[in-house]
Structures are given as C-alpha cells and as structure tokens.
C-alpha atoms as a PDB file:
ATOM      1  CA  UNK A   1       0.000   0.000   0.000  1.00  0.00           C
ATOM      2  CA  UNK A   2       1.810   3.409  -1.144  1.00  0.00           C
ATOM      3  CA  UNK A   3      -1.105   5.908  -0.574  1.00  0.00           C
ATOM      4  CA  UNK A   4      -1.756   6.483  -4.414  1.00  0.00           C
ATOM      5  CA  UNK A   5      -5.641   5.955  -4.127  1.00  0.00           C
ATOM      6  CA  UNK A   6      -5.356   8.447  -1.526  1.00  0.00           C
ATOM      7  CA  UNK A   7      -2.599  10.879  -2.196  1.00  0.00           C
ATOM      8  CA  UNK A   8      -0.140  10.647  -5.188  1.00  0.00           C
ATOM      9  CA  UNK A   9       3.058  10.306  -4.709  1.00  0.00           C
ATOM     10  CA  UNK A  10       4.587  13.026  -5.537  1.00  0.00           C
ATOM     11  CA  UNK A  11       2.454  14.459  -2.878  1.00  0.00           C
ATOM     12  CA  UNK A  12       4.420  13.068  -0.535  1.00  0.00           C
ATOM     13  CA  UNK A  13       7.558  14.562  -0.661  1.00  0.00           C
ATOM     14  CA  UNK A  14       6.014  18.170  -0.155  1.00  0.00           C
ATOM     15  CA  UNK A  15       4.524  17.259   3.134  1.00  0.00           C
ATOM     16  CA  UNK A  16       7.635  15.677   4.762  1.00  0.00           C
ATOM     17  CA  UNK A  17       8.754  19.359   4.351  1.00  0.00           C
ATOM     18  CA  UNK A  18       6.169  19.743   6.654  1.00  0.00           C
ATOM     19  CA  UNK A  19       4.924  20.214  10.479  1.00  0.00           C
ATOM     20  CA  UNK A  20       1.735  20.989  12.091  1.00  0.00           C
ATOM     21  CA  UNK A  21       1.323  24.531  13.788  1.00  0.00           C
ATOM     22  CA  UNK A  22       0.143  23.712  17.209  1.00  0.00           C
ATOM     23  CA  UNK A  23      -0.327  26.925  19.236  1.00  0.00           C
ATOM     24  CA  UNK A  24       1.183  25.896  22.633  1.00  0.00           C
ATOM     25  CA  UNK A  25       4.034  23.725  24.188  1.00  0.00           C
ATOM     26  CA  UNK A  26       2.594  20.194  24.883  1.00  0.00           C
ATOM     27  CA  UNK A  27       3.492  17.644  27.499  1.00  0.00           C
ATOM     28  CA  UNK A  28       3.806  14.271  26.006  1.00  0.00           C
ATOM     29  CA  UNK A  29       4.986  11.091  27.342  1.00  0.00           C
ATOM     30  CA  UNK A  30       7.884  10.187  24.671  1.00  0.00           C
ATOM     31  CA  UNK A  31      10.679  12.264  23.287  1.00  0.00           C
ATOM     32  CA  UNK A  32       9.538  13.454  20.271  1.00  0.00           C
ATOM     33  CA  UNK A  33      10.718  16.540  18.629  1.00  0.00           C
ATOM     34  CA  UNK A  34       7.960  19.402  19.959  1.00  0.00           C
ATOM     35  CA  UNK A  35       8.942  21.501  22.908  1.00  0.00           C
ATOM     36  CA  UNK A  36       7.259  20.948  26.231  1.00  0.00           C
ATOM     37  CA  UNK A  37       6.703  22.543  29.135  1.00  0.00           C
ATOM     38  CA  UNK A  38       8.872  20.751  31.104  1.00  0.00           C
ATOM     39  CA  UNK A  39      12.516  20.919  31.210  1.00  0.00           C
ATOM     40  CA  UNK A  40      14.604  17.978  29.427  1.00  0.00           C
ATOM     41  CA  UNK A  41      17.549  16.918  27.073  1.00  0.00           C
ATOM     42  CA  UNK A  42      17.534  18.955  24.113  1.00  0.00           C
ATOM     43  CA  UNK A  43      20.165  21.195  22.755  1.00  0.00           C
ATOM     44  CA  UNK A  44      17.476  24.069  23.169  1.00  0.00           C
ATOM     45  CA  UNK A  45      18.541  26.016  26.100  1.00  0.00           C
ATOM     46  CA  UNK A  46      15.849  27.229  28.640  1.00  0.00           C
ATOM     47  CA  UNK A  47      17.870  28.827  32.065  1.00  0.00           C
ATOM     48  CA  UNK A  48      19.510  28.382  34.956  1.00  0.00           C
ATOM     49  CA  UNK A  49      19.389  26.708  38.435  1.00  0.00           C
ATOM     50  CA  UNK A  50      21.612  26.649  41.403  1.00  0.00           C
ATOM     51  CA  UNK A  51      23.546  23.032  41.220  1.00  0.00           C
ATOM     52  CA  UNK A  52      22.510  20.288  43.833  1.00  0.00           C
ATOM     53  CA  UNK A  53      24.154  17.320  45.248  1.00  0.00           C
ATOM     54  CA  UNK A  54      23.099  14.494  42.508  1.00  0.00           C
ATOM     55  CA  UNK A  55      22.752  17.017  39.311  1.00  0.00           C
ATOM     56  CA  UNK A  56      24.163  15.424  36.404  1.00  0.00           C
ATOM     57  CA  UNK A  57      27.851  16.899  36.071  1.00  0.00           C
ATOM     58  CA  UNK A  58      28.106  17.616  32.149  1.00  0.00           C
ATOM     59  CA  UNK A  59      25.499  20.738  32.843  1.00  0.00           C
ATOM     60  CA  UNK A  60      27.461  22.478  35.136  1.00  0.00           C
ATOM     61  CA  UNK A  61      28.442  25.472  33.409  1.00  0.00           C
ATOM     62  CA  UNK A  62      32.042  26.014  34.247  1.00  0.00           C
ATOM     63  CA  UNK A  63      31.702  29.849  32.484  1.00  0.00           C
ATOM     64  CA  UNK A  64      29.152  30.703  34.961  1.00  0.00           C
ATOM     65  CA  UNK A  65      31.306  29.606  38.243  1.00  0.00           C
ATOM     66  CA  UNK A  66      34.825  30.802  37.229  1.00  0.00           C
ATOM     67  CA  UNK A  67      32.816  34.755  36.946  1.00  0.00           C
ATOM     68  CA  UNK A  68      30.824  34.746  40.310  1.00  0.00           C
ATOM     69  CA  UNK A  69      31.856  31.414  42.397  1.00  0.00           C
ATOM     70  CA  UNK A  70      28.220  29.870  42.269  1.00  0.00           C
ATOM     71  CA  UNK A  71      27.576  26.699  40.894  1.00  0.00           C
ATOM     72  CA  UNK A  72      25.185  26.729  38.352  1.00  0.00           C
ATOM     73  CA  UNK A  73      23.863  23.826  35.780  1.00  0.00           C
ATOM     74  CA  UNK A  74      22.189  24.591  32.016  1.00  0.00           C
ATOM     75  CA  UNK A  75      18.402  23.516  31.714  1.00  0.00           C
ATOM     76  CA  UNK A  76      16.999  22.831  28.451  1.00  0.00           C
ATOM     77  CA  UNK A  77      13.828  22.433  26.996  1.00  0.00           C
ATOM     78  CA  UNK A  78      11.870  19.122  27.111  1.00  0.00           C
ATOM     79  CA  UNK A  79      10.934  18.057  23.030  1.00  0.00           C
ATOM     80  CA  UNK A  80       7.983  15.788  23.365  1.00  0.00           C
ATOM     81  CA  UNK A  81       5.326  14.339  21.034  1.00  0.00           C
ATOM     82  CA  UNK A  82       2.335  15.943  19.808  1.00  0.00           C
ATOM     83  CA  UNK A  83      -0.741  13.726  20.446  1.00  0.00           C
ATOM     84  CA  UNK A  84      -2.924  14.172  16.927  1.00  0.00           C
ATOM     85  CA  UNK A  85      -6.541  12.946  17.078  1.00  0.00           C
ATOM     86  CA  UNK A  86      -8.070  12.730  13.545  1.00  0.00           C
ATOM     87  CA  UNK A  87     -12.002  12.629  12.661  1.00  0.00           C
ATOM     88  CA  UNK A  88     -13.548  12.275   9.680  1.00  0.00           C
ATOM     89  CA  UNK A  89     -17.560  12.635   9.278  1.00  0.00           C
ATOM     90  CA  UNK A  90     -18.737   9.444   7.465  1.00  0.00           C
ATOM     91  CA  UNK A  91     -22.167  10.284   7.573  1.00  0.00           C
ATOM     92  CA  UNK A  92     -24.387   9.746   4.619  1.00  0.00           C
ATOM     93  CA  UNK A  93     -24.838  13.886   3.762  1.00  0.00           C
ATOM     94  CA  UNK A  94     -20.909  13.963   2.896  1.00  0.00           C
ATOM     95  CA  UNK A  95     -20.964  11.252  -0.234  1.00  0.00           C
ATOM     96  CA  UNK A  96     -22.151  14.516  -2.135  1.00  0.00           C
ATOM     97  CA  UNK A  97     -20.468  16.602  -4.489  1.00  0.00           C
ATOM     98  CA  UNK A  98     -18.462  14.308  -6.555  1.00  0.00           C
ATOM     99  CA  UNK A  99     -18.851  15.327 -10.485  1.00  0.00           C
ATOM    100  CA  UNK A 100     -17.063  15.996 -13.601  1.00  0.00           C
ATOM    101  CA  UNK A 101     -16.423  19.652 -14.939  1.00  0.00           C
ATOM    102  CA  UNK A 102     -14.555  21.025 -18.044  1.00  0.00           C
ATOM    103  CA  UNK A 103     -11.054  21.439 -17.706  1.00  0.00           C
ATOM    104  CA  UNK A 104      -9.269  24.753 -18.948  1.00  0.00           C
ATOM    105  CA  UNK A 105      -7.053  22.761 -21.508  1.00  0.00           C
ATOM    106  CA  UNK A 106     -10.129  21.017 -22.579  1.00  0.00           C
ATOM    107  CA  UNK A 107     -10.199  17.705 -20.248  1.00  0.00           C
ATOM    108  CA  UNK A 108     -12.207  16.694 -18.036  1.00  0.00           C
ATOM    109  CA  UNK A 109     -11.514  17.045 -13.957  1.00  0.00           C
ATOM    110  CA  UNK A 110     -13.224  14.891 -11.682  1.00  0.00           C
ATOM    111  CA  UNK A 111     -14.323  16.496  -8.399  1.00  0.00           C
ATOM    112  CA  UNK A 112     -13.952  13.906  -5.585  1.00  0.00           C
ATOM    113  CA  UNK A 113     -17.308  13.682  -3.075  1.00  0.00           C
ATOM    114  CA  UNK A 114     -16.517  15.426  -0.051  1.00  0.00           C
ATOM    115  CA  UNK A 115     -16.216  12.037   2.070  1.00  0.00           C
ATOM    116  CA  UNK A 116     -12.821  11.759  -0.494  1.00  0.00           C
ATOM    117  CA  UNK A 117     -11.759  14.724  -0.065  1.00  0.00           C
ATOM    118  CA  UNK A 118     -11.885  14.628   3.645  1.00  0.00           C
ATOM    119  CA  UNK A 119     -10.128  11.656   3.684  1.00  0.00           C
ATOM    120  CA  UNK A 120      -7.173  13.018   1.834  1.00  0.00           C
ATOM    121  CA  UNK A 121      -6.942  16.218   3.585  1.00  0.00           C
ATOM    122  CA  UNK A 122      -7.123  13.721   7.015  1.00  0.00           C
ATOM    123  CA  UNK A 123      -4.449  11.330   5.283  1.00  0.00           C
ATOM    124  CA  UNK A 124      -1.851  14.847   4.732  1.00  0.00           C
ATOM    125  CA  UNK A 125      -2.385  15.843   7.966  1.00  0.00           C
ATOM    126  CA  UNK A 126      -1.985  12.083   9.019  1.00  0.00           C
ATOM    127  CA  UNK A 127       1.256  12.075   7.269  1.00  0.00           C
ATOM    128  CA  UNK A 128       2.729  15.673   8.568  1.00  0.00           C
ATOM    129  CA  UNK A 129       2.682  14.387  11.755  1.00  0.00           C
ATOM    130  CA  UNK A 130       3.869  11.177  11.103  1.00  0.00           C
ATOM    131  CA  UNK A 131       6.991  12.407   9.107  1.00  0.00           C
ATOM    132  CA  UNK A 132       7.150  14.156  12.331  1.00  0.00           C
ATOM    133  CA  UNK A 133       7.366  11.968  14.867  1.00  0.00           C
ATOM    134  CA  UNK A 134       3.723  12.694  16.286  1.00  0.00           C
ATOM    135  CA  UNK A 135       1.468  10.145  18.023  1.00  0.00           C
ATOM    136  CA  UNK A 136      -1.561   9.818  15.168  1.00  0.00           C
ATOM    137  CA  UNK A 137      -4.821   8.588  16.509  1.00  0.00           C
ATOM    138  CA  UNK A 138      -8.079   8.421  13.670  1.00  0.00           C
ATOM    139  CA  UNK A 139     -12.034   7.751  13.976  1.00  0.00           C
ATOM    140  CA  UNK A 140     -14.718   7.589  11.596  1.00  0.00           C
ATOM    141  CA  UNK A 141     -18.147   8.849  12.908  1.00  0.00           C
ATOM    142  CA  UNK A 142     -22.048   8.920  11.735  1.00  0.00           C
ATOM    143  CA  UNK A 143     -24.190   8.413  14.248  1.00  0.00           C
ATOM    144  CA  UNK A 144     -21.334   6.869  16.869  1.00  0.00           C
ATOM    145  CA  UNK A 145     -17.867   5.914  15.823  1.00  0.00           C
ATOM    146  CA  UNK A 146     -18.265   3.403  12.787  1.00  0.00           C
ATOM    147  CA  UNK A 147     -14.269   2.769  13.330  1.00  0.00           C
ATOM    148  CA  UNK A 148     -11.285   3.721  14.994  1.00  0.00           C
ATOM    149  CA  UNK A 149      -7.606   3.356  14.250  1.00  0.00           C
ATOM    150  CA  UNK A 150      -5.194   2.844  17.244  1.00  0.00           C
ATOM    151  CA  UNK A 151      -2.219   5.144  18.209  1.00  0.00           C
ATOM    152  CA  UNK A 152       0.216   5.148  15.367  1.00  0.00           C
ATOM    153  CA  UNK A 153       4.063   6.551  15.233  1.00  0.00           C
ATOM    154  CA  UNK A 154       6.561   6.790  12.658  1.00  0.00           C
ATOM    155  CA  UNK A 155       6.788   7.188   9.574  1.00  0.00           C
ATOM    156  CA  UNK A 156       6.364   3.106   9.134  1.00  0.00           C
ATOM    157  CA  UNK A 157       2.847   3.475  10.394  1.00  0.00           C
ATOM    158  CA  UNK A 158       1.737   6.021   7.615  1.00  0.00           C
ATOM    159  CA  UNK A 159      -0.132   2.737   5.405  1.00  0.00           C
ATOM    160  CA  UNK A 160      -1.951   1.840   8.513  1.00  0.00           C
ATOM    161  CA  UNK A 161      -3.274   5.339   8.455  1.00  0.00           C
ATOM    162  CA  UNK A 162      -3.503   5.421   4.592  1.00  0.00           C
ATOM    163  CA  UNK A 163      -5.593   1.768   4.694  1.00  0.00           C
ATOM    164  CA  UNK A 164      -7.640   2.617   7.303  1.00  0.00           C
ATOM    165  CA  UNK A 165      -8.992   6.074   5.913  1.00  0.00           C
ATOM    166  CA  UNK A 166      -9.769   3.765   2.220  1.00  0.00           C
ATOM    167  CA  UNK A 167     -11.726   1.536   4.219  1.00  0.00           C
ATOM    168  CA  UNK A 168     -13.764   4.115   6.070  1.00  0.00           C
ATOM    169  CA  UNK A 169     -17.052   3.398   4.511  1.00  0.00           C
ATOM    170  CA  UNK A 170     -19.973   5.792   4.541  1.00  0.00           C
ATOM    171  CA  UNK A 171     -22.662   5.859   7.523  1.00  0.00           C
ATOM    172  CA  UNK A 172     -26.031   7.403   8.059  1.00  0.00           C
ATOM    173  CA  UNK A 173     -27.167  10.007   9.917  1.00  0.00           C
ATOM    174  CA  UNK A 174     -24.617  12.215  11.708  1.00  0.00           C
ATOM    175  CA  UNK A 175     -23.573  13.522  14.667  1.00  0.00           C
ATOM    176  CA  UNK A 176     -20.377  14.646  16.303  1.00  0.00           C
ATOM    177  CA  UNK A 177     -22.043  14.965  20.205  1.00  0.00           C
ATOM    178  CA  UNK A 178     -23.247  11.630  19.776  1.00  0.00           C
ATOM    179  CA  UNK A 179     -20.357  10.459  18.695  1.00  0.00           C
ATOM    180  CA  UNK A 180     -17.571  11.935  21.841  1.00  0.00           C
ATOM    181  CA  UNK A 181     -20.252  10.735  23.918  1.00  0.00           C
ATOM    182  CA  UNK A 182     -18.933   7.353  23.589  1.00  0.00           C
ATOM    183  CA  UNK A 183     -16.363   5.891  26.081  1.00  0.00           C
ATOM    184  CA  UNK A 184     -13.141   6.194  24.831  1.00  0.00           C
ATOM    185  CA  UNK A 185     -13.911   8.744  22.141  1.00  0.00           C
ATOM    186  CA  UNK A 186     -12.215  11.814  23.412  1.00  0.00           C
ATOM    187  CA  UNK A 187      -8.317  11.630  23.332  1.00  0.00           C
ATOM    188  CA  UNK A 188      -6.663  10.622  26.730  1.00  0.00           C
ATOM    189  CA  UNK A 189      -4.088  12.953  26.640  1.00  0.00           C
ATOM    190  CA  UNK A 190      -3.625  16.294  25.796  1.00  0.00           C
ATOM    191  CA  UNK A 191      -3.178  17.457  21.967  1.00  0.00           C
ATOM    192  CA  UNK A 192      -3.872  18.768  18.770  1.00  0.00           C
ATOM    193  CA  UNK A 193      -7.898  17.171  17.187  1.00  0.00           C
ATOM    194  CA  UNK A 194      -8.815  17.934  13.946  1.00  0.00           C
ATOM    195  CA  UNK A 195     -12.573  17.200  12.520  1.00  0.00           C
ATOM    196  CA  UNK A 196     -13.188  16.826   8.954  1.00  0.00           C
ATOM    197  CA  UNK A 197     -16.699  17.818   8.544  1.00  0.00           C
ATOM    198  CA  UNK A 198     -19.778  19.393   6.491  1.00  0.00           C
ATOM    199  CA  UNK A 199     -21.109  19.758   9.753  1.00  0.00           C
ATOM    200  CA  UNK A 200     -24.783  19.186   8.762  1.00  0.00           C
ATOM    201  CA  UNK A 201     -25.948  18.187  11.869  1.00  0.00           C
ATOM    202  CA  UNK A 202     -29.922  17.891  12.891  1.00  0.00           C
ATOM    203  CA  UNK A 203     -28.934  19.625  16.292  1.00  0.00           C
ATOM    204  CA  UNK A 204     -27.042  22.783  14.956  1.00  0.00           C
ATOM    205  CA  UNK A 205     -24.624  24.925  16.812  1.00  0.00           C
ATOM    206  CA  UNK A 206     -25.770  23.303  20.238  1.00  0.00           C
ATOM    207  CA  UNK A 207     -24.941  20.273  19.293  1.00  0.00           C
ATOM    208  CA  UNK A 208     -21.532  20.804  17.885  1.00  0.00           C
ATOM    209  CA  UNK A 209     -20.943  23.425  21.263  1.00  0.00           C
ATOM    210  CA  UNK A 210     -21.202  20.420  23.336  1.00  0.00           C
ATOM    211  CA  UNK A 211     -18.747  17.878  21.407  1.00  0.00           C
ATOM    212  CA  UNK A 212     -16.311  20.574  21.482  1.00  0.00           C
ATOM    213  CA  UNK A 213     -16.876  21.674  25.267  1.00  0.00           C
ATOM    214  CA  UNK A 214     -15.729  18.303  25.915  1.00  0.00           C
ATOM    215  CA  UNK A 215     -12.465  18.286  23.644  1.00  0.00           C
ATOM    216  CA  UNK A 216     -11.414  21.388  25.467  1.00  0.00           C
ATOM    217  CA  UNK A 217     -12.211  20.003  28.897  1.00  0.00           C
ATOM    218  CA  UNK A 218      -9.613  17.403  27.654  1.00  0.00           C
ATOM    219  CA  UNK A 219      -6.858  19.548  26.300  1.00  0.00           C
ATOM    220  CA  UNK A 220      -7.215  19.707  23.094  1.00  0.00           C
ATOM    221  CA  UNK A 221      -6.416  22.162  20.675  1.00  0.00           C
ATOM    222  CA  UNK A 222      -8.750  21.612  18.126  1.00  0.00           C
ATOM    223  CA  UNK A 223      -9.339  22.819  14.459  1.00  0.00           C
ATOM    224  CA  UNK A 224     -12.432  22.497  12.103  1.00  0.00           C
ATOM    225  CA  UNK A 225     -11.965  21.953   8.995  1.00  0.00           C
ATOM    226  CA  UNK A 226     -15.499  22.749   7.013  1.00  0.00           C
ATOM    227  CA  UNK A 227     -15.810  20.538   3.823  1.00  0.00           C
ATOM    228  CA  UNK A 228     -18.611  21.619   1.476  1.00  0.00           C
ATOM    229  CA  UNK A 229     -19.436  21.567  -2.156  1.00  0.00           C
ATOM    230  CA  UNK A 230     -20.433  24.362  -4.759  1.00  0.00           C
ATOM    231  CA  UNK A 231     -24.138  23.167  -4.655  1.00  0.00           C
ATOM    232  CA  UNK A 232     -24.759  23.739  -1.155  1.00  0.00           C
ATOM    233  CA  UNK A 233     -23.129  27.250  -0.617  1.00  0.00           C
ATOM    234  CA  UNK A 234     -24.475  28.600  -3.475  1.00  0.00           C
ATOM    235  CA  UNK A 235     -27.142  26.349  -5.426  1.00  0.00           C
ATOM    236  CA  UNK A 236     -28.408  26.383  -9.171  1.00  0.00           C
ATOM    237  CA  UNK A 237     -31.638  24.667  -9.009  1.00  0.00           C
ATOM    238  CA  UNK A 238     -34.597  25.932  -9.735  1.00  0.00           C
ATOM    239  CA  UNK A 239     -38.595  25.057 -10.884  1.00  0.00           C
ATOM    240  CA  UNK A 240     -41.025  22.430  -8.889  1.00  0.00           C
ATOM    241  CA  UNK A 241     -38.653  20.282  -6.888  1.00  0.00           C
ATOM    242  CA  UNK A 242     -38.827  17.561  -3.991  1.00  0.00           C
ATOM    243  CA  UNK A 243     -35.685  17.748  -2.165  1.00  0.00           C
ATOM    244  CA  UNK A 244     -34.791  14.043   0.128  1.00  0.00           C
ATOM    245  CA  UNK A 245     -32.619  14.674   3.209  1.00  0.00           C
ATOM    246  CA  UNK A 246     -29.674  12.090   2.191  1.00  0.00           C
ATOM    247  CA  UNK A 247     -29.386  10.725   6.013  1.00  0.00           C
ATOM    248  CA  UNK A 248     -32.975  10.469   7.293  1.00  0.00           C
ATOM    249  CA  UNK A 249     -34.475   9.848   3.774  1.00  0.00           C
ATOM    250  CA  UNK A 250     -37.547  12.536   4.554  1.00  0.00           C
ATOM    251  CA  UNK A 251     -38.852  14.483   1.366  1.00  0.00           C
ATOM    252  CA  UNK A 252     -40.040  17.695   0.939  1.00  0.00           C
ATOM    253  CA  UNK A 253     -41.639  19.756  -2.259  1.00  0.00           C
ATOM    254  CA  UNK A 254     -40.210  22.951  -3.002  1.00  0.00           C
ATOM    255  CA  UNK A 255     -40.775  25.728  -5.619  1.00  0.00           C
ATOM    256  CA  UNK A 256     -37.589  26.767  -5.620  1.00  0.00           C
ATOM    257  CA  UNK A 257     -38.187  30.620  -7.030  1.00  0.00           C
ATOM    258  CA  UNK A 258     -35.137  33.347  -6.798  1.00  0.00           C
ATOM    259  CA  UNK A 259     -36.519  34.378  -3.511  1.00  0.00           C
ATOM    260  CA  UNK A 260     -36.100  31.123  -2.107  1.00  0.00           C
ATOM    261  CA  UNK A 261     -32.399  30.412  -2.940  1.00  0.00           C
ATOM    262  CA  UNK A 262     -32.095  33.875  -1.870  1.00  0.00           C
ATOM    263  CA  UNK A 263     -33.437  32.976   1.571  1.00  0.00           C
ATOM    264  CA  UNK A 264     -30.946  29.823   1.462  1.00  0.00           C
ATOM    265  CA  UNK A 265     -27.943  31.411   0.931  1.00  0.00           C
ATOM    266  CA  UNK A 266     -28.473  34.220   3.646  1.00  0.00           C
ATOM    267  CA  UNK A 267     -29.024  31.126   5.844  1.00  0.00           C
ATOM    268  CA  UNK A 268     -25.895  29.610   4.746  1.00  0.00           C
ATOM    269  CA  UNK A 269     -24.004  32.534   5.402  1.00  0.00           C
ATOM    270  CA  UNK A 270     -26.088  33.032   9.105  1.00  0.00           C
ATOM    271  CA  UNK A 271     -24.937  29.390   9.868  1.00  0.00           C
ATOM    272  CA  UNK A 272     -21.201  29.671   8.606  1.00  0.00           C
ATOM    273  CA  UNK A 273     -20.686  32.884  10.097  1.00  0.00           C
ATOM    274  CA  UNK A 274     -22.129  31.529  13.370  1.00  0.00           C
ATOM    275  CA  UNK A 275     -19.922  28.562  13.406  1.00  0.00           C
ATOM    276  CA  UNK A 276     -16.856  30.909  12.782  1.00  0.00           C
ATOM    277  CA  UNK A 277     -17.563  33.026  15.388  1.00  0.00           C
ATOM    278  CA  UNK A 278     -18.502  30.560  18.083  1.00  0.00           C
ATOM    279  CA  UNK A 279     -14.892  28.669  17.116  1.00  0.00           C
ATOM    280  CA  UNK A 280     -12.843  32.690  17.288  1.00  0.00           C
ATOM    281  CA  UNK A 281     -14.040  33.094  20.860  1.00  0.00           C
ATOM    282  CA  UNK A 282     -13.266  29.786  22.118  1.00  0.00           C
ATOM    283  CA  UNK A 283      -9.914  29.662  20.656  1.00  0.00           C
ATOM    284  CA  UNK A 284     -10.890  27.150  17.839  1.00  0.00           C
ATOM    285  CA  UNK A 285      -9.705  27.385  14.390  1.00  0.00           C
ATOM    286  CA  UNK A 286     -12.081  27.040  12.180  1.00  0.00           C
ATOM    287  CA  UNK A 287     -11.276  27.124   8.363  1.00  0.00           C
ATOM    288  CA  UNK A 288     -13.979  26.315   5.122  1.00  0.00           C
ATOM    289  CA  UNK A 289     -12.525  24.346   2.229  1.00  0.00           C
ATOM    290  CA  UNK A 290     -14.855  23.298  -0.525  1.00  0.00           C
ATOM    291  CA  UNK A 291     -14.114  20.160  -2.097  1.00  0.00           C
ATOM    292  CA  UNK A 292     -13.170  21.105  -5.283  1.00  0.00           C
ATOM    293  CA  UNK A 293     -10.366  23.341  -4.362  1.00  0.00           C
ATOM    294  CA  UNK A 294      -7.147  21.583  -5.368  1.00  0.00           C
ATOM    295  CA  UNK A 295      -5.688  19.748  -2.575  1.00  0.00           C
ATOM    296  CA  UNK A 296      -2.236  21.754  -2.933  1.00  0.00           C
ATOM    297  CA  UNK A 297      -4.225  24.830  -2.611  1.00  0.00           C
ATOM    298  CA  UNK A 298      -6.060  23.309  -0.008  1.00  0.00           C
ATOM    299  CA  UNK A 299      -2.719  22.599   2.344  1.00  0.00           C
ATOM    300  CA  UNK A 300      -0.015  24.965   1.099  1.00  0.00           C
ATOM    301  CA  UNK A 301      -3.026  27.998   1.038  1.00  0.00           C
ATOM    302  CA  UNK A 302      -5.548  27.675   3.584  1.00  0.00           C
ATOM    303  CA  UNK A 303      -4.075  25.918   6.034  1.00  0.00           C
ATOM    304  CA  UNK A 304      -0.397  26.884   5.900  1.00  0.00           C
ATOM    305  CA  UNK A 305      -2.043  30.887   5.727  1.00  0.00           C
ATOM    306  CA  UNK A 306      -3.742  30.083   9.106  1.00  0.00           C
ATOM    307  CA  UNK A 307      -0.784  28.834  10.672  1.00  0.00           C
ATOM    308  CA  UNK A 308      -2.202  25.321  10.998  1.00  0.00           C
ATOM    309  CA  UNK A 309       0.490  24.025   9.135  1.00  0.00           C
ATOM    310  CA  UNK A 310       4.650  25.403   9.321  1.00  0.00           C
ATOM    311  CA  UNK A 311       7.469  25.191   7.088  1.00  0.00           C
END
C-alpha cells in the first residue's frame, strides 16, 4: 500500500517538508521533537538553576562559576510528542459533491465527493505528523464511531493510516455529540484534534458546542476543517422540486423561485458565520474548504495561511 488511491506520490515529498502549527508547548509522554513545558535533554537552552548534590555533572556550566563562584547547571527544553486525534464525518450527507467539470485545456476534472476529499486532507495531515514523529490517533463517525484506528508513530505506520482512511465506509445520519459521547472517544491525553466535517448536523450549533466543550475540557487544541461543495453554498436549481434529506431519507416539495435560494444562501451565510464566530471566541480554528479546491491549494493555502500548518 503506497497511498496512491489516496494521495499521489509526488504528494508526498512536499509534506515531509512539513509540520503541524500547534499553538502551545505540549506535554507528552515520549521524546519526540515538539517543545514541552517541562525541562529535558535537548540542545534548546531554557535557564539556569543553582547546582545540587546528585545534578548530572556535564550541565554544570564552568563559564558561569569561574565569573561569580556559584555553581550553576544549564536547563533545556523538554521536546515531546504531539498527540494528533483525527475525525472524519462518514455520515451519509458527505458522499455529495463528486462530479465531472470542463477542464481549462479542454479535459475533463473529476471532483472527488466530499467524504474523499476529507479523507485526503485527514491522510496529509496524518502524514505531517507522522513524518514528524507525532502520536496519530483516527475515527470515523455517523451516528457513533463506525471505526477507529489505534495510536500510530513513525513514519512506518503512515499505510496503517492510509488503509484505514480507504476503508472508512460511509454511515447514516450524523452527529459529532453523539459520537464523543462514547467511552473512549475523546483523546486521553492532551493534543492537537482535527474534525473533517460538512457539519450538517440535525442539532445545529448546540450540538456541535457540546462535542467541542468536551475536547477542550480534555486539552485539546482543536481545528475544524469545514468541507462543502459548490451546490450547497451557493445552489443552481430551480422550478417544482422535492428535495430528500440524504441521512434520514424525509422528502419535501419545493418551488424553488429566486426568492427562495435567496433565503438559502443568507441562511448559509447566518450558519457559517455563526460557526466561525462561536470557534474565534473559544480559541478554535475554524477554516472552510470546498471540495473542489485543489488539494495543494487546499494545504499549502488555507491551512499553511492560518498557521495550521509550518514550514
């Protein structure tokens, strides 16, 4: 398995380049090569502390004691590993979107569904912190987690990851507070979770304020990333319609007039907008992708422009 049905492969190579932009110092449990909190073996010096009987002799810093007479040892920071907890929404509303347009040269480009593209935007990520030397973690959800993929670390592990996200297969009806609620679903340890969502969810805003109330009460830094296709933000249909909810099935008839799609797209905005906000003053980042953006754009733009991704 080389990633190819995910990622191509000379994909790769650009994201070993690499890292993800976590906003604080974390405290892990292995040495890794993100800075802690604590104080540890790296060559990154931190201060200084009086010595004490038992300090290990190779910090003493000779420099220091031949100018003032005090014994004093070099500290330096701690590098641990980042703990990265990956969700993708499997539910049924995100196998949408895939479809064939014109190319500029002529050809054809096929626009993956949005379940795709969130898997390959989870398998980059995946593989950033991999090629790091980050702890990788990944669930599928609908309704509860259909699947979850065990701690992974190395760069060895990346076509566990890759496998695991091809297999994911698509659910029914979704929802991310349903989902946490299960034991074991939230990550152990503090970290960095990322959700790769539509966010279509029957509850709204309340629902998705109380599945990420309980990723901060566990430590995470977590990002949003908002997958959605051309048709919903801004949709050409029009005449005597009946429109199916994809998850539930239910049908409804519409005339869908000017006014109406009028009245949708101020909702969309209403809801986006409200999801941006409520992420900016809890310290989430929140970023909308659509699904046919090109995947390089996708990483090396939006995410590497929002600091969620470094250099």
């Amino acid at each position: 398995m080389n990633g190819q049905y995910l990622l191509p492969p000379e994909w790769l190579p650009r994201l070993e380049r690499l890292s993800l932009g976590a906003g604080r110092r974390v405290a892990g449990t292995l040495q890794g090569k993100r800075r802690s909190r604590r104080l540890g073996s790296s060559l990154e010096f931190a201060d200084y502390r009086p010595y004490s009987a038992g300090d290990d002799i190779r910090r003493f810093d000779w420099g220091v004691y031949s100018r003032t007479g005090k014994p004093f040892i070099r500290q330096f920071m701690d590098e641990q590993e980042l703990m990265v907890s990956v969700y993708v929404d499997c539910s049924k509303s995100m196998d949408f979107g895939e479809r064939t347009v014109k190319g500029i040269s002529g050809g054809n480009n096929e626009i993956p569904s949005k379940l795709q593209y969130a898997k390959q935007l989870a398998a980059s990520i995946g593989y950033i912190a991999l090629c790091s030397y980050e702890r990788v973690q990944a669930a599928c959800y609908s309704s509860s987690l259909d699947s979850r993929l065990p701690v992974l670390r190395g760069r060895g592990a990346v076509h566990r990851l890759f496998q695991f996200l091809e297999d994911a297969a698509v659910g029914g009806e979704g929802s991310l507070a349903a989902s946490l609620g299960e034991p074991g679903a939230i990550p152990r340890l503090p970290g960095m979770t990322w959700i790769f969502s539509d966010f279509w969810l029957r509850d709204g805003e309340e629902e998705i304020a109380n599945a990420l109330s309980r990723l901060a009460g566990a430590g995470q830094e977590v990002v949003l990333v908002h997958i959605v296709s051309q048709e919903e933000m801004d949709p050409s249909l029009s005449g005597d319609l009946r429109l199916v909810d994809s998850e539930i099935g239910a049908g409804k008839d519409v005339a869908l007039t000017g006014k109406v799609l009028q009245a949708y797209r101020a909702e969309w905005d209403k809801y986006r907008n409200n999801l941006s906000s409520y992420a900016a003053e809890r310290g989430i980042s929140y970023v909308l992708i659509p699904n046919d953006m090109p995947l390089q754009q996708a990483v090396f733009g939006i995410l590497a422009e929002s600091g969620l991704v470094k250099t």
